[in-house]
C-alpha atoms as a PDB file:
ATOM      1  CA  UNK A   1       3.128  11.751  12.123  1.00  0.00           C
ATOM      2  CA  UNK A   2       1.361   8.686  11.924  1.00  0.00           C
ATOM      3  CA  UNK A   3       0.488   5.952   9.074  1.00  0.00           C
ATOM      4  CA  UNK A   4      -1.754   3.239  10.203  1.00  0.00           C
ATOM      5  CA  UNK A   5      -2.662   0.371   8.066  1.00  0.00           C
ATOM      6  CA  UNK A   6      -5.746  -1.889   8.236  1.00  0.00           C
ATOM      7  CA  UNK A   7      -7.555  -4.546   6.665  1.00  0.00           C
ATOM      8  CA  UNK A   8      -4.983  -7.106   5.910  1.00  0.00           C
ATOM      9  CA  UNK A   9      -5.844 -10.433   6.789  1.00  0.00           C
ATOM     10  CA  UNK A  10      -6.550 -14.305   5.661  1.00  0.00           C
ATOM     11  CA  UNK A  11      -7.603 -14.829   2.194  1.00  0.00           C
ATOM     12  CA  UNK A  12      -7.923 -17.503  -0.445  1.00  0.00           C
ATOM     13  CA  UNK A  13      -6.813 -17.894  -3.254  1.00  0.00           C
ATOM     14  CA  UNK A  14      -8.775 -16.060  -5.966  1.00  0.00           C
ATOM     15  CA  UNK A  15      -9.495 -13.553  -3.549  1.00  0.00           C
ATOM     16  CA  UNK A  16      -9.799 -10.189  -2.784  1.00  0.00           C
ATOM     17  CA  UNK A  17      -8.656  -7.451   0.005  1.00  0.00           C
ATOM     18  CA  UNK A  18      -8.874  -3.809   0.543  1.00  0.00           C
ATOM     19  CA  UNK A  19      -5.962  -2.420   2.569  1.00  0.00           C
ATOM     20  CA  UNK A  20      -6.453   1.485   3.520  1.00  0.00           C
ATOM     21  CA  UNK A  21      -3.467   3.342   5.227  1.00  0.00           C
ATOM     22  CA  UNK A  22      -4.996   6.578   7.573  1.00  0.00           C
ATOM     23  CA  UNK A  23      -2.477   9.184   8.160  1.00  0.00           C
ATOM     24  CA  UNK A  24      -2.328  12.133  10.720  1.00  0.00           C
ATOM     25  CA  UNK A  25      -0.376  14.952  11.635  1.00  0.00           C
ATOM     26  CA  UNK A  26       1.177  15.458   7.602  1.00  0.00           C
ATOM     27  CA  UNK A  27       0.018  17.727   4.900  1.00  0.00           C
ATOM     28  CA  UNK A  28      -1.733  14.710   3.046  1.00  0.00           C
ATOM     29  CA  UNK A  29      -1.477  16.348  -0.414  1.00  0.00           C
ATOM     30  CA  UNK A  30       2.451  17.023  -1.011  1.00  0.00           C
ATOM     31  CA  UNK A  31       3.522  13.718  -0.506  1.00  0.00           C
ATOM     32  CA  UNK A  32       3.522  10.597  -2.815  1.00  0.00           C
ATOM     33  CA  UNK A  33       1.551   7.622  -1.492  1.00  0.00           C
ATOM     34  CA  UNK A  34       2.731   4.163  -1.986  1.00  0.00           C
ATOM     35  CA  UNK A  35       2.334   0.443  -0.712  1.00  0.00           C
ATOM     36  CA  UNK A  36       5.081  -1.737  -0.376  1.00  0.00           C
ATOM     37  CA  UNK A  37       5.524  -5.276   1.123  1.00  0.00           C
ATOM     38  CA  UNK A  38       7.872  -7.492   2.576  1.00  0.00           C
ATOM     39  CA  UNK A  39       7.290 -11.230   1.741  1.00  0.00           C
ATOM     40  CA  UNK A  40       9.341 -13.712   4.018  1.00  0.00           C
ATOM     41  CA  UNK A  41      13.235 -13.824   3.195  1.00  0.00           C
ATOM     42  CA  UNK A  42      13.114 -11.071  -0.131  1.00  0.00           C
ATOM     43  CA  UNK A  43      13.380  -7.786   0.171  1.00  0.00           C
ATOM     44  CA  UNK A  44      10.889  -4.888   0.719  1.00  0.00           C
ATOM     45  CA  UNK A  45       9.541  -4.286  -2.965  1.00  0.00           C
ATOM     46  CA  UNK A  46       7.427  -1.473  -4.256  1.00  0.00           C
ATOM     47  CA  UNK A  47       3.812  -2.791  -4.850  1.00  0.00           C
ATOM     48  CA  UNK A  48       2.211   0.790  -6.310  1.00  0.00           C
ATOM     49  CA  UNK A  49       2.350   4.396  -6.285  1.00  0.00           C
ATOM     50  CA  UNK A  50       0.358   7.452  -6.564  1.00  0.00           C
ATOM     51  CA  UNK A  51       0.938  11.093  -6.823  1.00  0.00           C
ATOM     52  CA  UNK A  52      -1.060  13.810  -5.156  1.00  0.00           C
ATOM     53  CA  UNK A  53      -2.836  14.263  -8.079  1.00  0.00           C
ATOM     54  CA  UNK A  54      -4.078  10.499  -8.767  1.00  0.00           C
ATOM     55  CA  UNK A  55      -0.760   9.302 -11.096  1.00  0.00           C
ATOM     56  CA  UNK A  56      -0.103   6.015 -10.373  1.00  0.00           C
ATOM     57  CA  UNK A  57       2.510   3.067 -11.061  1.00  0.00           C
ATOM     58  CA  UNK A  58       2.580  -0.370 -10.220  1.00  0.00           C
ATOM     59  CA  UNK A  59       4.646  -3.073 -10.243  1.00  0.00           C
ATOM     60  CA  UNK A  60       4.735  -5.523 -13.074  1.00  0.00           C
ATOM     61  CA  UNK A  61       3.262  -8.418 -10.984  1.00  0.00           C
ATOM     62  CA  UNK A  62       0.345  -6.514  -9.487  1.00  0.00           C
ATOM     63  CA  UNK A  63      -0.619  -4.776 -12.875  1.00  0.00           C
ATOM     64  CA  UNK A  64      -4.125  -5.344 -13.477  1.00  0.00           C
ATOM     65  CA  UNK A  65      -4.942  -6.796 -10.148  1.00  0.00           C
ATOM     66  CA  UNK A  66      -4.096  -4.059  -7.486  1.00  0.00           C
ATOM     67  CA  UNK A  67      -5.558  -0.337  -7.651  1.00  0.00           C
ATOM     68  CA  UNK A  68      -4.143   2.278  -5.649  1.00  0.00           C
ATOM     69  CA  UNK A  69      -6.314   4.957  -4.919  1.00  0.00           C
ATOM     70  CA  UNK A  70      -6.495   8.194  -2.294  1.00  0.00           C
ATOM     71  CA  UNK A  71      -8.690  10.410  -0.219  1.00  0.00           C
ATOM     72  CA  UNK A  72      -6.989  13.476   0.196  1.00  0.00           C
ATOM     73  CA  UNK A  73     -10.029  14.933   1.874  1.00  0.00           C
ATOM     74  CA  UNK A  74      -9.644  12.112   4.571  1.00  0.00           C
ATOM     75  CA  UNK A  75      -5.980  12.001   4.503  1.00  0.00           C
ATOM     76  CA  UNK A  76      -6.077   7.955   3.642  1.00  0.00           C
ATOM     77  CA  UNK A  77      -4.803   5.832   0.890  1.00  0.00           C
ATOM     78  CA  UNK A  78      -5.904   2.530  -0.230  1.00  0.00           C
ATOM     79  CA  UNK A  79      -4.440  -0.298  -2.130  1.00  0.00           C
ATOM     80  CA  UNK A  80      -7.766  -2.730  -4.000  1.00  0.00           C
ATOM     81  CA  UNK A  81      -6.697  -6.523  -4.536  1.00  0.00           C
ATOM     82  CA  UNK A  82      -7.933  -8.769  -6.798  1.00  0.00           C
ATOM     83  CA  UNK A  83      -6.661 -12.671  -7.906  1.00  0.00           C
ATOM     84  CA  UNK A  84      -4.439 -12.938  -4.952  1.00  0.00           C
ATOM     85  CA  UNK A  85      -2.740 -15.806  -5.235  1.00  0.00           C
ATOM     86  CA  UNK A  86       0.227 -17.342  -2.575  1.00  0.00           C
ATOM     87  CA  UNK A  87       2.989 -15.108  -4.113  1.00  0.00           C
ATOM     88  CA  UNK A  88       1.026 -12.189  -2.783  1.00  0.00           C
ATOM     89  CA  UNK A  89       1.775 -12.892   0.984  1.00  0.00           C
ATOM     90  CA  UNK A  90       3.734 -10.341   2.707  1.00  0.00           C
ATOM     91  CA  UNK A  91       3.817  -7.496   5.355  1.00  0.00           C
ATOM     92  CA  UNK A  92       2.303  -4.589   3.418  1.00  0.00           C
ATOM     93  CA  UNK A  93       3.341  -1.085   4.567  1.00  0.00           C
ATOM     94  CA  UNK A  94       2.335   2.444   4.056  1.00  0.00           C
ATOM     95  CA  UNK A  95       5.052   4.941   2.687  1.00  0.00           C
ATOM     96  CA  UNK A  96       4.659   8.674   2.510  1.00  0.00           C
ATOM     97  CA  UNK A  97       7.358  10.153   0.289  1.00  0.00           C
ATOM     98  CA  UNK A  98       8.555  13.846  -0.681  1.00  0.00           C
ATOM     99  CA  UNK A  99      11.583  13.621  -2.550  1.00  0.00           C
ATOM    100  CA  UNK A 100      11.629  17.899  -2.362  1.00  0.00           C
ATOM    101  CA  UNK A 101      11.938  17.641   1.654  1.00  0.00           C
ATOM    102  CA  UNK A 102      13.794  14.838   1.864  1.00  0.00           C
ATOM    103  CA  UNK A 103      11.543  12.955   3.781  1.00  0.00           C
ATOM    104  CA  UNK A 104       9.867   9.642   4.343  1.00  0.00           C
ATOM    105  CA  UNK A 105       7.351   7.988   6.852  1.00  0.00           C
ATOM    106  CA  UNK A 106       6.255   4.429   7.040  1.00  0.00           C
ATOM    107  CA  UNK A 107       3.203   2.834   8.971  1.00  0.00           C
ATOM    108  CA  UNK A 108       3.789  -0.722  10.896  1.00  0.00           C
ATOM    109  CA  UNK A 109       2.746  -2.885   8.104  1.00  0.00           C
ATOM    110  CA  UNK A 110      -0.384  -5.105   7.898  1.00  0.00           C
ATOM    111  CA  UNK A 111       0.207  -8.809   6.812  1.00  0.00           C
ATOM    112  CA  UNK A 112      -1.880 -10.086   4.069  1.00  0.00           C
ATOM    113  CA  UNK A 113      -1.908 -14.133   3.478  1.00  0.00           C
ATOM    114  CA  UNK A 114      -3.222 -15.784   1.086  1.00  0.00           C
ATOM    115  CA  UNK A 115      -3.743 -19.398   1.559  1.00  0.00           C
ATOM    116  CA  UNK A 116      -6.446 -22.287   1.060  1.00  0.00           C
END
């Protein structure tokens, strides 16, 4: 099983940023998608989620600025940001998650940076 992330990067503040998270060798559809990310000295927090069906949930602090969205015909999820600001900067990482098997898999993270 693999997760890859791409497109983090550099951005300023204001900004925007499309991360997408590819995954291989799962059955895409019966497992819950979500983004989390690791800022420097906190904890791994949940950024958004989204069922196999399109549910989603967010975070208080991304509400209205991040959209989490998937392909299940290309097996990918993305995560849409808008307004970044500073407080945004972390590792963000891929999570599949099936709470029925028990099971979860993580991709390597992508950082994302937001800075003038």
């Amino acid at each position: 099983v693999q997760l890859v992330e791409s497109g983090g990067g550099l951005v300023q503040p204001g900004g925007s940023l499309r991360l997408s998270c590819a995954t291989s060798g799962l059955i895409f559809t019966i497992y819950e998608m979500g983004w989390y990310r690791q800022a420097p000295g906190k904890q791994r927090e949940l950024v958004a989620v989204i069922t196999w069906d399109g549910n989603t949930n967010y975070a208080d602090s991304v509400k209205g600025r991040f959209t989490i969205s998937r392909d299940n015909a290309k097996n990918t999820v993305y995560l849409e940001m808008n307004s970044l600001s500073s407080e945004d900067t972390a590792v963000y990482s891929c999570n599949a998650h099936n709470s029925r098997l028990n099971i979860d898999y993580w991709g390597q993270g992508t950082q994302v940076t937001v800075s003038s």
